[in-house]
Protein backbone atom coordinates (compact mmCIF):
# COMPACT_ATOMS: atom_id res chain seq x y z
CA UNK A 1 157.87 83.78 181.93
CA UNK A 2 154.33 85.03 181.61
CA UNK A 3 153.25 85.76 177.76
CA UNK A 4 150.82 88.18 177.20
CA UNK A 5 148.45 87.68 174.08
CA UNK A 6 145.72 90.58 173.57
CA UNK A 7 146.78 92.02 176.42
CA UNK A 8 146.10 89.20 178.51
CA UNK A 9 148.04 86.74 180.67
CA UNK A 10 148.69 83.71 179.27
CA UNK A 11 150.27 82.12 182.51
CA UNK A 12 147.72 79.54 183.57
CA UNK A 13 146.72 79.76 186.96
CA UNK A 14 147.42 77.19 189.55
CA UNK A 15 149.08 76.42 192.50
CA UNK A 16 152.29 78.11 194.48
CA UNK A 17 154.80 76.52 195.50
CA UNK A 18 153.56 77.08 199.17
CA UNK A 19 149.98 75.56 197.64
CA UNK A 20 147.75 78.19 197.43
CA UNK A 21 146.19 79.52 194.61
CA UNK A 22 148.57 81.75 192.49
CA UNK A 23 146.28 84.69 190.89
CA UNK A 24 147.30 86.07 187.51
CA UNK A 25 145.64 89.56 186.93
CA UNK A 26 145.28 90.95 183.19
CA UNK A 27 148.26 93.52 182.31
CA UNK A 28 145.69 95.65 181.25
CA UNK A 29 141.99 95.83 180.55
CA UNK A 30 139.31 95.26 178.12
CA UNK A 31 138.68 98.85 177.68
CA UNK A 32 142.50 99.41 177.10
CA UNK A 33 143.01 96.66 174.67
CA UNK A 34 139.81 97.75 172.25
CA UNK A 35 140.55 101.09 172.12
CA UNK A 36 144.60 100.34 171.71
CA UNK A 37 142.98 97.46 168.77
CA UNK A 38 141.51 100.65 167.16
CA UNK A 39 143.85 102.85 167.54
CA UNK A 40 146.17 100.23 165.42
CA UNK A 41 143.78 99.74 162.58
CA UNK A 42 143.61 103.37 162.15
CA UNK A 43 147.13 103.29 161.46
CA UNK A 44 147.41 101.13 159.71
CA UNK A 45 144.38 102.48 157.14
CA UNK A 46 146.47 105.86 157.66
CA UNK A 47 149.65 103.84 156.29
CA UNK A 48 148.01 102.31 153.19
CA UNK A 49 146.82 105.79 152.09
CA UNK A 50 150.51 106.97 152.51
CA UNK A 51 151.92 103.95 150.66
CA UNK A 52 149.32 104.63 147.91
CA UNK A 53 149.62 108.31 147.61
CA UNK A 54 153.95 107.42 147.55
CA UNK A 55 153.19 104.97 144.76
CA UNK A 56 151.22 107.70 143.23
CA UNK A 57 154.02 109.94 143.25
CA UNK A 58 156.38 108.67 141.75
CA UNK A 59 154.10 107.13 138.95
CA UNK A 60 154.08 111.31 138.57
CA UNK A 61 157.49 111.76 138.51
CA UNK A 62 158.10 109.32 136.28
CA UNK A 63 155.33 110.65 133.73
CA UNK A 64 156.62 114.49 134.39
CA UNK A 65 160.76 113.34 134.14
CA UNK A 66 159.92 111.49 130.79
CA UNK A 67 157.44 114.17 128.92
CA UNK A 68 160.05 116.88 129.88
CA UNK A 69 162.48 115.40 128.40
CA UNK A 70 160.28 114.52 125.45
CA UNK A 71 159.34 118.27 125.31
CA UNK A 72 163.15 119.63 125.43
CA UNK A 73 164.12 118.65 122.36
CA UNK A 74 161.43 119.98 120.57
CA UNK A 75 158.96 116.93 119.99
CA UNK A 76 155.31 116.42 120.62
CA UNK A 77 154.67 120.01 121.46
CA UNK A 78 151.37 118.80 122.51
CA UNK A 79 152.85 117.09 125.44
CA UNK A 80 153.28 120.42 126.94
CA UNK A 81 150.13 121.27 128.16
CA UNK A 82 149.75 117.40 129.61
CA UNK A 83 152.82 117.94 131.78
CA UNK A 84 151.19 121.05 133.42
CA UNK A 85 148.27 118.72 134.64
CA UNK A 86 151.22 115.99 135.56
CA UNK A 87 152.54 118.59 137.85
CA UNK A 88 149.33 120.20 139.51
CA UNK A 89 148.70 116.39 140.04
CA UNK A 90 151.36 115.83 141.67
CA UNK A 91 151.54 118.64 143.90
CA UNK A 92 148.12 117.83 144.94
CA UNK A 93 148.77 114.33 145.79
CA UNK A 94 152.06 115.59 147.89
CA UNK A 95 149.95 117.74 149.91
CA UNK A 96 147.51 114.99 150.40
CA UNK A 97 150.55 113.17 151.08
CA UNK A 98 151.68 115.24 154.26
CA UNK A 99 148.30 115.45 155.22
CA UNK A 100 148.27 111.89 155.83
CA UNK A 101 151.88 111.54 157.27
CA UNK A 102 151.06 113.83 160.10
CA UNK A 103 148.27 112.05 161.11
CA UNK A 104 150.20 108.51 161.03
CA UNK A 105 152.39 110.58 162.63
CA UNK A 106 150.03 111.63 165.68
CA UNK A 107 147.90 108.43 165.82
CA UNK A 108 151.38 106.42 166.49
CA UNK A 109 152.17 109.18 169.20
CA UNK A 110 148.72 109.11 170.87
CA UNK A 111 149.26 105.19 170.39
CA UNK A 112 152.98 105.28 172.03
CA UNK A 113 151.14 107.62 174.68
CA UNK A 114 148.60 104.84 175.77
CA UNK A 115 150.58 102.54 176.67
CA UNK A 116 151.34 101.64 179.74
CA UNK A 117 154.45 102.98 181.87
CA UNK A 118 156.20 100.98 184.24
CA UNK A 119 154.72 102.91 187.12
CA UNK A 120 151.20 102.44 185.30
CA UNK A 121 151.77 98.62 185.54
CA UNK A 122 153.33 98.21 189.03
CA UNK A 123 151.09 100.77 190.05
CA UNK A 124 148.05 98.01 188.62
CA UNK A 125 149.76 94.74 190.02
CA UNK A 126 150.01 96.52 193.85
CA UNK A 127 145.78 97.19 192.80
CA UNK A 128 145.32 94.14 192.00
CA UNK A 129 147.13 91.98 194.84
CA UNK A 130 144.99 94.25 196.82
CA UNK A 131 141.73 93.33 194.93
CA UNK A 132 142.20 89.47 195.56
CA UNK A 133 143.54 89.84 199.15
CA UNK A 134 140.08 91.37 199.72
CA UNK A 135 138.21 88.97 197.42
CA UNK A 136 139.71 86.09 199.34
CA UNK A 137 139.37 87.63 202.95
CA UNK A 138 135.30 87.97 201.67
CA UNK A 139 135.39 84.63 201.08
CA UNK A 140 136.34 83.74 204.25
CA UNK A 141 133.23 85.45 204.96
CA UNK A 142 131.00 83.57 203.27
CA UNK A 143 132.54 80.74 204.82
CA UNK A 144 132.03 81.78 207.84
CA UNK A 145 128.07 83.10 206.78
CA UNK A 146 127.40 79.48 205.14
CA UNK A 147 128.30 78.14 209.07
CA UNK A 148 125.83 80.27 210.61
CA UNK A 149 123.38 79.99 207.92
CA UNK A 150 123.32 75.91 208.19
CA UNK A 151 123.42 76.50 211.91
CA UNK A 152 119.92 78.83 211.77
CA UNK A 153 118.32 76.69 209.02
CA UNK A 154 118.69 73.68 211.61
CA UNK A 155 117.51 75.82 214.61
CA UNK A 156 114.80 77.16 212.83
CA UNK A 157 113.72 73.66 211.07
CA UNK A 158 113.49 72.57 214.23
CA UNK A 159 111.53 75.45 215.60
CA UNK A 160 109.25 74.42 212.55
CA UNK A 161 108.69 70.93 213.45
CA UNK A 162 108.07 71.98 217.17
CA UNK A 163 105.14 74.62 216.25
CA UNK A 164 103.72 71.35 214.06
CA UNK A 165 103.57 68.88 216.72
CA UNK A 166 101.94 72.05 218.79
CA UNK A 167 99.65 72.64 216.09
CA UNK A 168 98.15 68.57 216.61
CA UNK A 169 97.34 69.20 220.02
CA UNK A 170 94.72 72.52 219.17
CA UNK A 171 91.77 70.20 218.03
CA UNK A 172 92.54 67.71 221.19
CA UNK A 173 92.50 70.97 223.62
CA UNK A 174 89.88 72.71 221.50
CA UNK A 175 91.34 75.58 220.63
CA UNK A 176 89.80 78.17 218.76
CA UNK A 177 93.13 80.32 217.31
CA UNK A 178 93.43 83.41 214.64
CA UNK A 179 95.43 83.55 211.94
CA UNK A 180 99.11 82.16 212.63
CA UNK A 181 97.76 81.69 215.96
CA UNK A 182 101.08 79.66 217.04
CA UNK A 183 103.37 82.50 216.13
CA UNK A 184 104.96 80.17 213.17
CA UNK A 185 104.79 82.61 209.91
CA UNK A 186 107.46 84.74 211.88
CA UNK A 187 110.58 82.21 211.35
CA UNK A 188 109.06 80.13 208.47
CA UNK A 189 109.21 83.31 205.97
CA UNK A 190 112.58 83.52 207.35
CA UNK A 191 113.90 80.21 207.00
CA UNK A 192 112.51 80.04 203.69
CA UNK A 193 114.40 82.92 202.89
CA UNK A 194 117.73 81.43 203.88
CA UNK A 195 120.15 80.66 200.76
CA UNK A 196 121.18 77.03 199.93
CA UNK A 197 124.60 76.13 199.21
CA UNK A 198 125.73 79.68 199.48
CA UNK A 199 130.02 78.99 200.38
CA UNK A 200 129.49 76.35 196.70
CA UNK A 201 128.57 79.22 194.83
CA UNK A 202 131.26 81.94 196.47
CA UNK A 203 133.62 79.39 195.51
CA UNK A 204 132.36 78.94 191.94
CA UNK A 205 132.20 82.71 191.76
CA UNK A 206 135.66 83.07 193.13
CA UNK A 207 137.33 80.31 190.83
CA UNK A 208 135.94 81.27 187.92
CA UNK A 209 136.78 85.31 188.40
CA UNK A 210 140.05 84.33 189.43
CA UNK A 211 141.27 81.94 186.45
CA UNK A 212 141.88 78.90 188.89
CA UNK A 213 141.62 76.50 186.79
CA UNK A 214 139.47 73.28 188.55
CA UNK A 215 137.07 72.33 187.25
CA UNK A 216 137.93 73.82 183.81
CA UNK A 217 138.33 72.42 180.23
CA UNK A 218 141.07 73.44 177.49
CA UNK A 219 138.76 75.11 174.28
CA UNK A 220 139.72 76.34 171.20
CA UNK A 221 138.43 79.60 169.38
CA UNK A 222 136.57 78.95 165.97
CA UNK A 223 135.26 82.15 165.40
CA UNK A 224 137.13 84.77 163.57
CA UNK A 225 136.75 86.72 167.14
CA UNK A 226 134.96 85.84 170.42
CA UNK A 227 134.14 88.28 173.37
CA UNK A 228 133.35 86.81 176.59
CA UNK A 229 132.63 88.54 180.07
CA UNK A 230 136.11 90.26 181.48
CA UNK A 231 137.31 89.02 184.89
CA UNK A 232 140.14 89.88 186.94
CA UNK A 233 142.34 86.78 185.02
CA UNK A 234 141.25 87.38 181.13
CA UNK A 235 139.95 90.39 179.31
CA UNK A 236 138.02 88.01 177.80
CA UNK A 237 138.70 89.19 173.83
CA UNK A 238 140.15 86.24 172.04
CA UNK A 239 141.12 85.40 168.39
CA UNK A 240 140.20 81.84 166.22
CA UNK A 241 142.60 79.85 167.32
CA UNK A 242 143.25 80.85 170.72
CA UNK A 243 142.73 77.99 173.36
CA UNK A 244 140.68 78.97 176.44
CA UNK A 245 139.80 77.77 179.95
CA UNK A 246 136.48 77.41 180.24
CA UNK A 247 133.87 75.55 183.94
CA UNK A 248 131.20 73.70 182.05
CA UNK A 249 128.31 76.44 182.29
CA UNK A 250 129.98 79.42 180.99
CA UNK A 251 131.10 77.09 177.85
CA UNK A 252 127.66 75.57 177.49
CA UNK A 253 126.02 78.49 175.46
CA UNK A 254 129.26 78.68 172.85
CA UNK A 255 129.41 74.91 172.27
CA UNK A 256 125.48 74.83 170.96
CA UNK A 257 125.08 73.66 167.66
CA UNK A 258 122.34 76.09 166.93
CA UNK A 259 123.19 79.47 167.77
CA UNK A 260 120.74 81.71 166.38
CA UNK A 261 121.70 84.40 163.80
CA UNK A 262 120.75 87.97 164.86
CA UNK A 263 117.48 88.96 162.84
CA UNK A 264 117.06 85.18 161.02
CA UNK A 265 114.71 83.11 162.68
CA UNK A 266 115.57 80.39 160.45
CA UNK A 267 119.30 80.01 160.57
CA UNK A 268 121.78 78.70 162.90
CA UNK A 269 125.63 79.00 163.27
CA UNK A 270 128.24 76.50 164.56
CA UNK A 271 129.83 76.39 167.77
CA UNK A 272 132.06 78.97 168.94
CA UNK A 273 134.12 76.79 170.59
CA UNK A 274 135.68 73.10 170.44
CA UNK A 275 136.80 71.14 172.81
CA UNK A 276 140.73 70.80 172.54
CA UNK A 277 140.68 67.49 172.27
CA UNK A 278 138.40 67.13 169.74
CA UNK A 279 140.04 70.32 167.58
CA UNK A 280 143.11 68.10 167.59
CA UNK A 281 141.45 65.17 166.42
CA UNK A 282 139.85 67.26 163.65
CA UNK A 283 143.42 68.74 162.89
CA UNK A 284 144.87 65.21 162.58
CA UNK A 285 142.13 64.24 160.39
CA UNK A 286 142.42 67.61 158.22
CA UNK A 287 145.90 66.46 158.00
CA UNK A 288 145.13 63.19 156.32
CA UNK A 289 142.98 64.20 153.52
CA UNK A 290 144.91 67.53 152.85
CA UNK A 291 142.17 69.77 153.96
CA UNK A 292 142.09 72.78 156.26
CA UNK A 293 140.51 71.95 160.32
CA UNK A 294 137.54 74.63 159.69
CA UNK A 295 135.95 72.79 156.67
CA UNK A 296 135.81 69.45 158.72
CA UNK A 297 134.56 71.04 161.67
CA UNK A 298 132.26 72.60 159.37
CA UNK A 299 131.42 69.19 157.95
CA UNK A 300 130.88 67.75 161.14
CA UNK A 301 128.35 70.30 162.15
CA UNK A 302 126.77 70.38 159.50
CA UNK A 303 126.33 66.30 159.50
CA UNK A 304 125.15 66.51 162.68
CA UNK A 305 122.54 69.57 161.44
CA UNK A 306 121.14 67.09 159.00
CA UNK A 307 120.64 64.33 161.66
CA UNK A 308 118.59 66.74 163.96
CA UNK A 309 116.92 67.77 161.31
CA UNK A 310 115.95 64.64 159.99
CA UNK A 311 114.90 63.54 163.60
CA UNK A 312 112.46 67.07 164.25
CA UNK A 313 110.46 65.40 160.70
CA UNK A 314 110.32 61.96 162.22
CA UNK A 315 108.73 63.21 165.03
CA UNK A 316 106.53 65.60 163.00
CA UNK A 317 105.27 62.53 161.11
CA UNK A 318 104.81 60.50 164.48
CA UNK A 319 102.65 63.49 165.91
CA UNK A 320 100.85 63.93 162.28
CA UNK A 321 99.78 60.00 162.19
CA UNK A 322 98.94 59.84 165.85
CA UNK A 323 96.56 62.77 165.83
CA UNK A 324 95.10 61.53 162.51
CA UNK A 325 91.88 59.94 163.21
CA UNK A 326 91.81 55.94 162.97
CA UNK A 327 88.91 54.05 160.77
C-alpha cells in the first residue's frame, strides 16, 4: 500500500513487474497541501481561543454560583455589586465564545470542502498517466534528436576538416579570397551550435522529475522544515526527520556546511540534510552517551567549522609571511 505523508507518495519508485519504470504521481499538489497546512493551523488557533474562552466560563460560573449563594443569605452585601460585573463578564465572554465556534465551525467546513473527492483524485491519476505517457513518448524524441544530432555533428565535422585541407591549397594556387571566401562560417556557426550529450540530460531530467530512483541517495531532513522544487513524484515540502531521495547535484547545495544566513554576512548554518547512513551512525552514537541525534550532528558541524576555520588563518599567515619583505 502506498502511504501518503504531506500529501505526498511515499511509495518509492522503481521497477514493474514487466520492468519498466513504475511512476508514482503526488495525490495532490504543493499548492493544495500549503494552503490545506494553513487552513489547519487556523483551526487549530480558532480551537485554543474556544478552549480558553470555555475555561473562562466556567471560572465565571463558578465565581457567580458561589457569590449568589453568599449573597442569599444575607452576607457580604458588598458582594452584590461584584456579581453584576461576574455576569456582564460572562455574557461577554459567551458571545465571544460563539463568535469563535462559528468560525471553527466554517474553517473545518471550508477545510472538509478542500479536500479531495474521489472523482477529484481519479480524475488527477487519469491526468497524470497522461502527463508521463507524453513525457516518455518526448523522450523518445530526444532519443531519436540525439541520433540525428551525432549524425550532423559528424557530417558537418567532416565538412569542417574538408574546407581546412581546401583552405592549404589557396596560398599554393594563389588565391586572393574575401571574407569566408570557402563558404565555411555557414555550417561552423551551426555545428557549434549543436548540443552535447543532449539524450544524458533528457534522461537526467526525466529521472529526476519522475522519482526513479538511480542514481539517488537515501537523506534525512534536519531542518525543522525544508522546501525543495515540486515535481510530478514529490511536492517537495518535507518535515525534520523525513528521509528523502535525492541525484548528487540537487543534494549538493543542502549538504554545505556553510549555508549563508539571509542578511548576515558573517554566519553560516548546518546542513539541511544528512546522509542516511551517516544520521544512523549519529543516532547510534546519540544512543550511547544518552544524548539527542541533533546536538551531535550539531557537534560535528561545528568541529568541522573550527577546523576550516583554523585552516582559512593558516593560510592567512602563509600569504602574510610570504608577501612580507625578506632582509
Amino acid at each position: 500500500m502506498t502511504q501518503q505523508v504531506n500529501g505526498e507518495s511515499t511509495a518509492k519508485n522503481g521497477l514493474s513487474e514487466g520492468g519498466q519504470a513504475s511512476i508514482v504521481g503526488t495525490p495532490i499538489s504543493k499548492r493544495r497541501v500549503i494552503s490545506q497546512a494553513t487552513q489547519r493551523f487556523e483551526i487549530r488557533q480558532v480551537i485554543e481561543n474556544v478552549d480558553a474562552l470555555e475555561l473562562q466560563v466556567r471560572e465565571l460560573d463558578a465565581e457567580i454560583e458561589q457569590s449568589g449563594a453568599v449573597a442569599a443569605v444575607g452576607y457580604r452585601a458588598h458582594l452584590l455589586p461584584g456579581l453584576d460585573i461576574a455576569i456582564e463578564k460572562r455574557a461577554a465572554r459567551r458571545g465571544r465564545l460563539e463568535v469563535f465556534k462559528e468560525q471553527r465551525d466554517r474553517k473545518e467546513q471550508a477545510l472538509q470542502a478542500s479536500l479531495p473527492t474521489q472523482e477529484e483524485t481519479s480524475a488527477r491519476q487519469a491526468h497524470q498517466q497522461e502527463f508521463a505517457r507524453i513525457a516518455a513518448e518526448r523522450l523518445e524524441c530526444d532519443r531519436a534528436a540525439d541520433g540525428l544530432i551525432e549524425e550532423l555533428r559528424s557530417v558537418l565535422t567532416k565538412r569542417a576538416e574538408l574546407s581546412k585541407s581546401m583552405g592549404s591549397f589557396v596560398h599554393l594556387l594563389d588565391l586572393e579570397l574575401d571574407a569566408d571566401g570557402l563558404d565555411t562560417a555557414r555550417f561552423q556557426s551551426c555545428l557549434s551550435s549543436l548540443t552535447v550529450e543532449t539524450l544524458a540530460r533528457s534522461r537526467r531530467w526525466y529521472d529526476w522529475f519522475f522519482g526513479i530512483p538511480d542514481g539517488t541517495n537515501s537523506y534525512v531532513v534536519l531542518d525543522k522544515s525544508l522546501e525543495i522544487p515540486e515535481t510530478f513524484a514529490r511536492n517537495g515540502l518535507y518535515s525534520r526527520g523525513d528521509v528523502v531521495q535525492l541525484p548528487e547535484w540537487e543534494a549538493r547545495e543542502l549538504l554545505r556546511d556553510d549555508r549563508p544566513v539571509p542578511g548576515k554576512r558573517k554566519e553560516t548554518l548546518p546542513p539541511s540534510i544528512a546522509p542516511l547512513e551517516s544520521y544512523r551512525q549519529a543516532e547510534a552514537e546519540a544512543k550511547r552517551l544518552g544524548r539527542d541525534v541533533d546536538s551531535i550532528l550539531f557537534v560535528d558541524w561545528y568541529k568541522r567549522q573550527a577546523e576550516l576555520r583554523e585552516q582559512a588563518g593558516s593560510r592567512l599567515m602563509e600569504l602574510i609571511s610570504k608577501s612580507l619583505p625578506t632582509r
